[in-house]
Protein backbone atom coordinates (compact mmCIF):
# COMPACT_ATOMS: atom_id res chain seq x y z
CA UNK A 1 115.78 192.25 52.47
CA UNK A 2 118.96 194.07 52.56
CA UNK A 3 121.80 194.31 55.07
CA UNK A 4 120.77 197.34 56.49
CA UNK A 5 117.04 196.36 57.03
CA UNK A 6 119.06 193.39 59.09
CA UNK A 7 120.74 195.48 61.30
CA UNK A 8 117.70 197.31 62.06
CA UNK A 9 116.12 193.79 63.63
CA UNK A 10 119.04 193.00 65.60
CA UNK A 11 118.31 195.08 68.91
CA UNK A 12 114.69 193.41 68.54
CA UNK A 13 115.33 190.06 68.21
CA UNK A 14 118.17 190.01 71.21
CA UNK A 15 116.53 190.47 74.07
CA UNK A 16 113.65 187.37 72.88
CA UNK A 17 117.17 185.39 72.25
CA UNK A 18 118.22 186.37 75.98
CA UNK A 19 115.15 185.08 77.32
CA UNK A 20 114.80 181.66 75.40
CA UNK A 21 118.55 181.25 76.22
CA UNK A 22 117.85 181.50 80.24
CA UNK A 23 115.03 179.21 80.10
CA UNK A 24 116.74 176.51 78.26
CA UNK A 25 119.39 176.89 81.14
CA UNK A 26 117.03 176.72 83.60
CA UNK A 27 115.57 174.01 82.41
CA UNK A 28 118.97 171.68 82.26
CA UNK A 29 119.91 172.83 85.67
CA UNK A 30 115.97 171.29 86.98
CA UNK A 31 116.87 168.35 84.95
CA UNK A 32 120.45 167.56 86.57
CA UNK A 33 119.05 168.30 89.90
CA UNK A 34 116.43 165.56 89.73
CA UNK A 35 118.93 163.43 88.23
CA UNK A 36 121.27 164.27 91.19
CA UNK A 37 118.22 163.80 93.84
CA UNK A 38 117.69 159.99 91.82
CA UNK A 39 121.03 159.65 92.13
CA UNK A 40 121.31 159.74 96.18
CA UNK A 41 118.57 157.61 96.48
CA UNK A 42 119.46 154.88 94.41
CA UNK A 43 122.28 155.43 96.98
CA UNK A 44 120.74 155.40 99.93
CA UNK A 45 118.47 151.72 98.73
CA UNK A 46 121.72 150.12 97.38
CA UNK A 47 123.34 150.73 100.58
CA UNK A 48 120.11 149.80 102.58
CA UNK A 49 120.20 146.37 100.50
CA UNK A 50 123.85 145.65 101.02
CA UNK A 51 122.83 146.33 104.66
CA UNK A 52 120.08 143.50 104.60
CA UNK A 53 121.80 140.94 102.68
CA UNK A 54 124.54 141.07 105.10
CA UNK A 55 122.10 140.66 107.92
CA UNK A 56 120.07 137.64 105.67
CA UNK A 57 123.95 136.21 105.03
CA UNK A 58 125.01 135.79 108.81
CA UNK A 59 121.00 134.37 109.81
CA UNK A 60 121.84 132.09 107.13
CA UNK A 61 125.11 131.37 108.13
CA UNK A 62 124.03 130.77 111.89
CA UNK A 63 121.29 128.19 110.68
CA UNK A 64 123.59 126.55 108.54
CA UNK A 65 125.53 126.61 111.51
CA UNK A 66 123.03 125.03 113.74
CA UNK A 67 121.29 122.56 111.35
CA UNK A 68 124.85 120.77 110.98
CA UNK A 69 124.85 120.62 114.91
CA UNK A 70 121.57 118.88 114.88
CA UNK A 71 122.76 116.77 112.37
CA UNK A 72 125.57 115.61 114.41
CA UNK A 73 123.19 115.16 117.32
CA UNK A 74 121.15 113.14 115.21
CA UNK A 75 123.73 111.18 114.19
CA UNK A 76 124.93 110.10 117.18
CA UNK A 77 121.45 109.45 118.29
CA UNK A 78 121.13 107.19 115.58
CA UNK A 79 124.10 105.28 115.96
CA UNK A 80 123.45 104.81 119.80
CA UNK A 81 120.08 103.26 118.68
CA UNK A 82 121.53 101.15 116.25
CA UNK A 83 123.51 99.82 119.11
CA UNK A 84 120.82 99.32 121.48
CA UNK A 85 118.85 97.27 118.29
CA UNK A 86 121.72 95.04 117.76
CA UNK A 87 121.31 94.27 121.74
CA UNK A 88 117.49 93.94 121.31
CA UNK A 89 118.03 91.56 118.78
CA UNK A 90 120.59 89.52 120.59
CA UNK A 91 118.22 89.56 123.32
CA UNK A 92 115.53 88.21 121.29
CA UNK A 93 117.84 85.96 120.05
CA UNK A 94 118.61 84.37 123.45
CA UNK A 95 114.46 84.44 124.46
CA UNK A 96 113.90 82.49 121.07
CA UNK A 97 116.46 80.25 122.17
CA UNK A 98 114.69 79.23 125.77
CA UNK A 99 111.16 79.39 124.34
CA UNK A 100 110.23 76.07 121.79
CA UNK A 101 109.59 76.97 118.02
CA UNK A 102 106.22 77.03 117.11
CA UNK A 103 105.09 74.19 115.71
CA UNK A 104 104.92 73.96 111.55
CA UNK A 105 101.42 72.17 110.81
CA UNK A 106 100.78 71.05 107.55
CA UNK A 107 97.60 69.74 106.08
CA UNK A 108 97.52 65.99 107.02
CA UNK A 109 94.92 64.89 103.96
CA UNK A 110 94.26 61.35 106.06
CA UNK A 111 93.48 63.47 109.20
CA UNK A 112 91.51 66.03 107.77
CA UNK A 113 89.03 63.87 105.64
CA UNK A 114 88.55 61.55 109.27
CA UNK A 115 88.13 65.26 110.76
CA UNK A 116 85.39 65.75 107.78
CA UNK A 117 83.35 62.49 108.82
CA UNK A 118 83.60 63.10 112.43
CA UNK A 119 81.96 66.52 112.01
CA UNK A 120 79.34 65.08 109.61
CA UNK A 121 78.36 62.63 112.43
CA UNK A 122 77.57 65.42 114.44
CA UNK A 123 75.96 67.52 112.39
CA UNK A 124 72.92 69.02 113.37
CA UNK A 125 72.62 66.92 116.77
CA UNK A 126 70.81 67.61 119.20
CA UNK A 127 72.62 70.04 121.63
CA UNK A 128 73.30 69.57 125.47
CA UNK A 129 73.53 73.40 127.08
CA UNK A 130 76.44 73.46 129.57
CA UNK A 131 74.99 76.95 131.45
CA UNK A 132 71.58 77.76 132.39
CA UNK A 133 72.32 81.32 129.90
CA UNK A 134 68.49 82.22 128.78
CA UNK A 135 68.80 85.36 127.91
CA UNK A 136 68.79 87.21 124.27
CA UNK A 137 68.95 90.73 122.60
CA UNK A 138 66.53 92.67 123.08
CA UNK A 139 67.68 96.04 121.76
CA UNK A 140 70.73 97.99 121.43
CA UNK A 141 70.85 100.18 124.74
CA UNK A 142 73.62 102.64 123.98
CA UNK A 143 76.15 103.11 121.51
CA UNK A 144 79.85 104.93 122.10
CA UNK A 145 82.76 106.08 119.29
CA UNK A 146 85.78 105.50 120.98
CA UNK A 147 88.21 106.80 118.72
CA UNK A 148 89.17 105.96 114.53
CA UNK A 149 92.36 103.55 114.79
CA UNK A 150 93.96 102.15 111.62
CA UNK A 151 92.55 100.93 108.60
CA UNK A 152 88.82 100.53 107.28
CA UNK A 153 88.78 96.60 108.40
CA UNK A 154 89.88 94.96 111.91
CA UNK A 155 88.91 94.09 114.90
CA UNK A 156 89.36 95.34 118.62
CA UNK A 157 88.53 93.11 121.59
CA UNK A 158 88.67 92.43 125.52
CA UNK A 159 89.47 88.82 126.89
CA UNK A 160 85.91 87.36 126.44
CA UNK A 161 86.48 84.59 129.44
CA UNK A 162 88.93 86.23 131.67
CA UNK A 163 89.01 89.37 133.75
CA UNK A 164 92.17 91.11 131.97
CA UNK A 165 91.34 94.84 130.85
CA UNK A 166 93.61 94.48 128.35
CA UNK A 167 92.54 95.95 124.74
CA UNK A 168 93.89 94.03 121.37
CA UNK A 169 93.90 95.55 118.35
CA UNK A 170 94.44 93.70 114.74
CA UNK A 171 94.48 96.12 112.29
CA UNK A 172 93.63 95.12 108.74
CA UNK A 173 92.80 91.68 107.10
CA UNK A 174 96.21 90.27 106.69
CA UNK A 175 98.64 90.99 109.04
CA UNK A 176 100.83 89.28 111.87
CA UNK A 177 101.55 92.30 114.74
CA UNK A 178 99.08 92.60 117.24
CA UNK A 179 98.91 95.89 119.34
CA UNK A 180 98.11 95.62 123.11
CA UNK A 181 97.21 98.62 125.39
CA UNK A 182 96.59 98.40 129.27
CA UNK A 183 93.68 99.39 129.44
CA UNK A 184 90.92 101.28 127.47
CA UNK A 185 92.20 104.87 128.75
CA UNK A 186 95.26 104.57 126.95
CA UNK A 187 93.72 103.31 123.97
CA UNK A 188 91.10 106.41 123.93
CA UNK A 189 93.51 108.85 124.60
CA UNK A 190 96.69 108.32 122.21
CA UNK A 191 96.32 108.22 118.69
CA UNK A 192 99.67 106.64 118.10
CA UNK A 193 100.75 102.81 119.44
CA UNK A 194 103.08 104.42 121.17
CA UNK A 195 101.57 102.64 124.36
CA UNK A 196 100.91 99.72 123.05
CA UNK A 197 102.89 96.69 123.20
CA UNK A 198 103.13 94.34 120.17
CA UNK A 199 102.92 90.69 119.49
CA UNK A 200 104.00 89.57 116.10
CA UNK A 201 102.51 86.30 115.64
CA UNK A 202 104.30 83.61 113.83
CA UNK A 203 102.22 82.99 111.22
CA UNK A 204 100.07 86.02 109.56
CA UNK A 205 96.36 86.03 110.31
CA UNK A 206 93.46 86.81 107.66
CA UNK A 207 90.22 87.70 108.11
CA UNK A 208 88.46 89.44 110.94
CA UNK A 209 87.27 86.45 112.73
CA UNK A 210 90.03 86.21 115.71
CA UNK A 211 89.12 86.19 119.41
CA UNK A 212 91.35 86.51 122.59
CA UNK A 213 89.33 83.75 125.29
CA UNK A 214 90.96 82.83 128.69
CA UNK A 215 94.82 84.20 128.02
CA UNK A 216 95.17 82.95 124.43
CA UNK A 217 94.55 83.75 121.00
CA UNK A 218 92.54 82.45 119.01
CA UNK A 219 93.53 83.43 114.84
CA UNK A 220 92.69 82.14 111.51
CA UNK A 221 95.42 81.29 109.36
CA UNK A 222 95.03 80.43 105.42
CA UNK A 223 97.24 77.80 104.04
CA UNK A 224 96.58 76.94 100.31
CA UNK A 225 93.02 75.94 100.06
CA UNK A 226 92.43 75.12 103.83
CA UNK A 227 91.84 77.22 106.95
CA UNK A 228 93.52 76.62 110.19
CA UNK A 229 92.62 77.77 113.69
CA UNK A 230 95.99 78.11 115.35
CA UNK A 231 95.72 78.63 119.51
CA UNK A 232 98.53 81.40 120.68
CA UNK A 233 99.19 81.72 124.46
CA UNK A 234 100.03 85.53 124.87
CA UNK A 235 101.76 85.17 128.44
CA UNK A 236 104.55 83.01 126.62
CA UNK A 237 104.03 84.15 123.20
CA UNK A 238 103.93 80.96 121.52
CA UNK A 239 101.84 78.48 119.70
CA UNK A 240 99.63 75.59 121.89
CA UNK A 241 97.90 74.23 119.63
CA UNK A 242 96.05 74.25 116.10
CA UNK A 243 93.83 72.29 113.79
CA UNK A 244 92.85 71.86 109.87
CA UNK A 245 89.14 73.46 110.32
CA UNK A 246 87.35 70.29 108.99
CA UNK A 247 85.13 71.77 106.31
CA UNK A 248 85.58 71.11 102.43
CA UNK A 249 85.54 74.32 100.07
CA UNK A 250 85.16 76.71 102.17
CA UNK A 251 83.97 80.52 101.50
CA UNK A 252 83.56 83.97 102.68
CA UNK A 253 81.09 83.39 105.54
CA UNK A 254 79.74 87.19 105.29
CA UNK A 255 78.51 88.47 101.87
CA UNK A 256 79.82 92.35 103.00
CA UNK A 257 83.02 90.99 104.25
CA UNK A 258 84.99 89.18 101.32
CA UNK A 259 87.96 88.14 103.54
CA UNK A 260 86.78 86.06 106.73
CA UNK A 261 86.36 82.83 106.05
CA UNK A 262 86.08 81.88 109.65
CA UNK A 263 84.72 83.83 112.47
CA UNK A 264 85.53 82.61 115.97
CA UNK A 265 83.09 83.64 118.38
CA UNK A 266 82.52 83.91 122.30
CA UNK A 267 79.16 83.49 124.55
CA UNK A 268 78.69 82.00 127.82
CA UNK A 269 78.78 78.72 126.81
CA UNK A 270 82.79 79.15 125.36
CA UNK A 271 83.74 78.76 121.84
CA UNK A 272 82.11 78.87 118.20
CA UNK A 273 82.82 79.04 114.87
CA UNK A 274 81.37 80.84 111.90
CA UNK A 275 81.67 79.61 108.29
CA UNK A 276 80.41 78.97 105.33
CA UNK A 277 80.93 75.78 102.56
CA UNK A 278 80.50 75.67 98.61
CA UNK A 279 78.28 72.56 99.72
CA UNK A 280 75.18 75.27 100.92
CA UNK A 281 76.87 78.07 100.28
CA UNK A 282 73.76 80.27 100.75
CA UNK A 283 73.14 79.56 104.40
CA UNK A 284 75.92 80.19 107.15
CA UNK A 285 77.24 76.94 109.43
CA UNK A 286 77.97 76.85 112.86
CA UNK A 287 80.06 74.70 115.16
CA UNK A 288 80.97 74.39 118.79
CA UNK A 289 84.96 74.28 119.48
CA UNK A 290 86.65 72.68 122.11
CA UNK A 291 88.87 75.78 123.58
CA UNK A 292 91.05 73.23 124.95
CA UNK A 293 91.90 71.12 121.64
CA UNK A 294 90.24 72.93 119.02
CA UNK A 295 87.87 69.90 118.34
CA UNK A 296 84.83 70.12 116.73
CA UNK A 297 81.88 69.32 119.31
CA UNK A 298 79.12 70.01 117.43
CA UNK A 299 78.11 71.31 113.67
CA UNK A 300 75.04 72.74 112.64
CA UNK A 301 73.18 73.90 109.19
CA UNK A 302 71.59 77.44 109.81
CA UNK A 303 68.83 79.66 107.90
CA UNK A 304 70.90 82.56 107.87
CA UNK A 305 71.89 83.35 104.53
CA UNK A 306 75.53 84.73 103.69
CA UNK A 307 74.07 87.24 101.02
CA UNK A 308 73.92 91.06 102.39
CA UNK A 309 75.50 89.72 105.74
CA UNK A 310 78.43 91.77 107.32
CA UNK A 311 78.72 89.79 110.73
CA UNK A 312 77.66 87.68 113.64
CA UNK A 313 78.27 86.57 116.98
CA UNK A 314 76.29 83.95 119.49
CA UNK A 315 75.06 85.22 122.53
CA UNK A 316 73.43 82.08 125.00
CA UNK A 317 73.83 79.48 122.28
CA UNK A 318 72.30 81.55 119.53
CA UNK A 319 74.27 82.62 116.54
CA UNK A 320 72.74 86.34 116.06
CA UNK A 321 73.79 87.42 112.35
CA UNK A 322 73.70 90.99 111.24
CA UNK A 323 72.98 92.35 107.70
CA UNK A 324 73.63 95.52 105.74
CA UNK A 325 73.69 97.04 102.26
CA UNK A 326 76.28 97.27 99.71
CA UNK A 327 75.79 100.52 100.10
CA UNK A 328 75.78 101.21 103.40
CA UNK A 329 72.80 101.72 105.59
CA UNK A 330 71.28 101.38 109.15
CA UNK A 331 72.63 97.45 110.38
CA UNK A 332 70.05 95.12 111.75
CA UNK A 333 70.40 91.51 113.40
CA UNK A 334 67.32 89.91 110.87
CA UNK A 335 68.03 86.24 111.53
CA UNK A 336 68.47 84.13 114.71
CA UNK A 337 69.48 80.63 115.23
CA UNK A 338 69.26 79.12 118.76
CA UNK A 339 71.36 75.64 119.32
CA UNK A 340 69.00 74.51 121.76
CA UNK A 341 65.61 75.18 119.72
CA UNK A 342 64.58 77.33 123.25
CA UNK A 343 63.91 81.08 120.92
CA UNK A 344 62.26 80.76 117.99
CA UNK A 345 63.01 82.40 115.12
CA UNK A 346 59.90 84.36 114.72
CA UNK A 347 60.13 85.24 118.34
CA UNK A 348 63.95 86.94 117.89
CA UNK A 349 63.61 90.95 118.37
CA UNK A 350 64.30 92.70 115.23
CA UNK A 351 67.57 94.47 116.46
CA UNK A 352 68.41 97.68 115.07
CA UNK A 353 72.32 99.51 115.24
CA UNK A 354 72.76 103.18 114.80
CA UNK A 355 73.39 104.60 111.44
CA UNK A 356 77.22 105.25 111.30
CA UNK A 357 79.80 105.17 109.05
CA UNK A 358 80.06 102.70 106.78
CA UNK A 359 79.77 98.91 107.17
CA UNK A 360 80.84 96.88 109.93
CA UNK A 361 84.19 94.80 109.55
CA UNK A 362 83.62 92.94 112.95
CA UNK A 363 81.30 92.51 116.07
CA UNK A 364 82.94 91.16 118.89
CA UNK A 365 80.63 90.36 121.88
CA UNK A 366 81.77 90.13 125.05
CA UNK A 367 79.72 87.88 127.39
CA UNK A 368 81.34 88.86 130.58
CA UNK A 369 80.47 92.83 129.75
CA UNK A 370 77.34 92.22 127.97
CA UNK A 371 78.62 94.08 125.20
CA UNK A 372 79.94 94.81 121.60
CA UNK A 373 83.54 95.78 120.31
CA UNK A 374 82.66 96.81 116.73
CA UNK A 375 84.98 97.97 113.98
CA UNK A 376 83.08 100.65 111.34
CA UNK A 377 85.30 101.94 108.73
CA UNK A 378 87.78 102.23 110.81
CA UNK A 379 86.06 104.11 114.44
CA UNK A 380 86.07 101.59 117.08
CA UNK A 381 82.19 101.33 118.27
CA UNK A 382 81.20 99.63 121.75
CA UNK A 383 76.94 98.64 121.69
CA UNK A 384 75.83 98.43 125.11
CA UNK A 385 73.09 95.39 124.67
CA UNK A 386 69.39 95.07 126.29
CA UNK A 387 68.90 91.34 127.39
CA UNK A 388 65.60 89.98 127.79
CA UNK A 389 64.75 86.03 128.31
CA UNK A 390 64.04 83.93 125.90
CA UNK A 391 60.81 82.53 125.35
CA UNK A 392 60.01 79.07 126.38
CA UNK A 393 58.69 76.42 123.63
């Protein structure tokens, strides 16, 4: 093409040139606005930011602030109870002083084989009733769920001879701090033992097979091999007595309950114990205790077997044993033994509990109430009893 066709183009092509030119102009002048328009409000959030992190800074700063003000508080708190411990302590110090140290029994191996012998003697005698109690289960009347206290195995009880409404609590199977409410509102109400007074016992109790009777308590206490029924007055808080339970090899008395050895009971006629021996140890034993001196009055060999058994108590001179599943089911008292050969063992009611929880770690019955204290997996159960006579042989 030659120069002159070129020239000839020229006022053709400008104006398209024009026109692409202003677009392209256009089009960087929308682009640096929106970039401008970004711009502010990047801006405008940075400074909204800075804004709240100064504001989240000085909250901070105030808690900060405040938290160390508690923690002087605190501090002082603390040290003002450590001062009023130290005083506690001396106090209990001087009280330990005035009151006499419990005495330390050991296991008298001359005594306790004479205590053996003496109880053999009696074995199975006939039995003299000190009341004219007649009367037996008939059913279960009513049944109430206090509250769930503690662990899955204790025991919760009234005085069973004296008029006290006291409640005492042992929680587990080895432990030496008993807990003490007022009365039974207290213990329903608070969940904590923040009302409770405690007793920590001098020597730690196992089992389940305690009982407070006429002001004192009455707690098994393993040493080595042998069992020993120590006798704790809780007005002075100190031991009055105990004894070497005269019985060779002993064993869990309840199949279901692997830990109670001994389980000291309450009727109308005063003390009993509960055990079992390696010497029939598929039937349960009973004796009659001496509240007093913790003598053995009277021993007997029952037909209650251990196996499947998860407590007992006497009621009217008749030891009333209660039986379960491993896996728990509905309890039922399934074998009766009457002292004084007055109810029959095929005359006992079959007595049924309602299904609960789980498996009962202790049945506490008080004769005064007429009544039950049970401990199921931890609720704390009361069985209102029917009572009907006994049947004369």
């Amino acid at each position: 093409m030659g120069p002159w066709r070129c020239l000839l183009l020229l006022p053709l092509l400008a104006p398209a040139l024009r026109a692409q030119q202003q677009h392209f102009m256009e089009y960087v002048e929308r682009r640096i606005t929106l970039l401008e328009e970004r711009i502010s409000q990047w801006h405008d959030q940075s400074s909204r930011y800075s804004t709240e992190l100064r504001d989240f800074k000085n909250q901070v700063l105030g808690m900060l602030e405040a938290a160390e003000k508690e923690r002087e508080a605190m501090r002082a708190e603390a040290e003002s109870a450590a001062v009023r411990v130290d005083r506690l302590e001396r106090e209990v110090d001087y009280l330990e002083t005035q009151n006499p140290a419990p005495p330390c029994v050991e296991v008298d191996e001359t005594l306790m084989d004479k205590q053996v012998a003496t109880a053999k003697q009696r074995k199975n005698e006939k039995y003299t009733k000190l009341t004219d109690c007649s009367d037996t289960i008939a059913s279960v009347r009513a049944m109430k769920i206090l509250k769930r206290f503690g662990s899955s195995s204790g025991l919760w009880t009234k005085d069973a001879a004296g008029s006290s409404e006291k409640i005492y609590v042992f929680d587990g199977t080895a432990n030496d701090t008993v807990y003490i409410f007022p009365r039974m509102r207290e213990f329903t109400l608070f969940s904590a033992t923040r009302k409770a007074a405690r007793i920590k016992l001098p020597y730690p109790w196992v089992g389940t097979g305690h009982l407070v009777y006429d002001g004192h308590l009455y707690y098994i206490r393993q040493q080595g091999p042998s069992f020993q029924v120590i006798k704790f007055n809780l007005a002075n808080k100190t031991v009055v007595d105990s004894s070497v339970f005269p019985a060779e090899e002993q064993i869990p008395v309840f199949g279901l309950s692997p830990s109670t050895y001994i389980e000291v009971s309450a009727d109308e006629e005063g003390l009993w114990a509960i055990y079992a021996t390696k010497e029939d140890e598929k039937n349960m034993c009973l004796a009659k205790l001496d509240p007093a001196s913790l003598d053995i009055e009277q021993m007997w060999d029952t037909p209650c077997p251990r196996e499947n058994a998860e407590g007992a108590f006497v009621v009217c001179g008749a030891l009333h044993v209660v039986y379960n599943t491993r896996l728990p089911s509905r309890a039922r008292v399934q074998c009766v033994f009457d002292v004084s050969g007055t109810l029959a063992p095929e005359d006992a009611s079959l007595v049924y509990f309602p299904k609960r929880y789980g498996s009962h770690a202790s049945l506490k019955y008080s004769p005064r109430e007429r009544q039950i204290y049970a401990w199921d997996d931890g609720y704390q159960i009361i069985y209102r009893m029917e009572m009907k006579k006994k049947l004369e042989v």
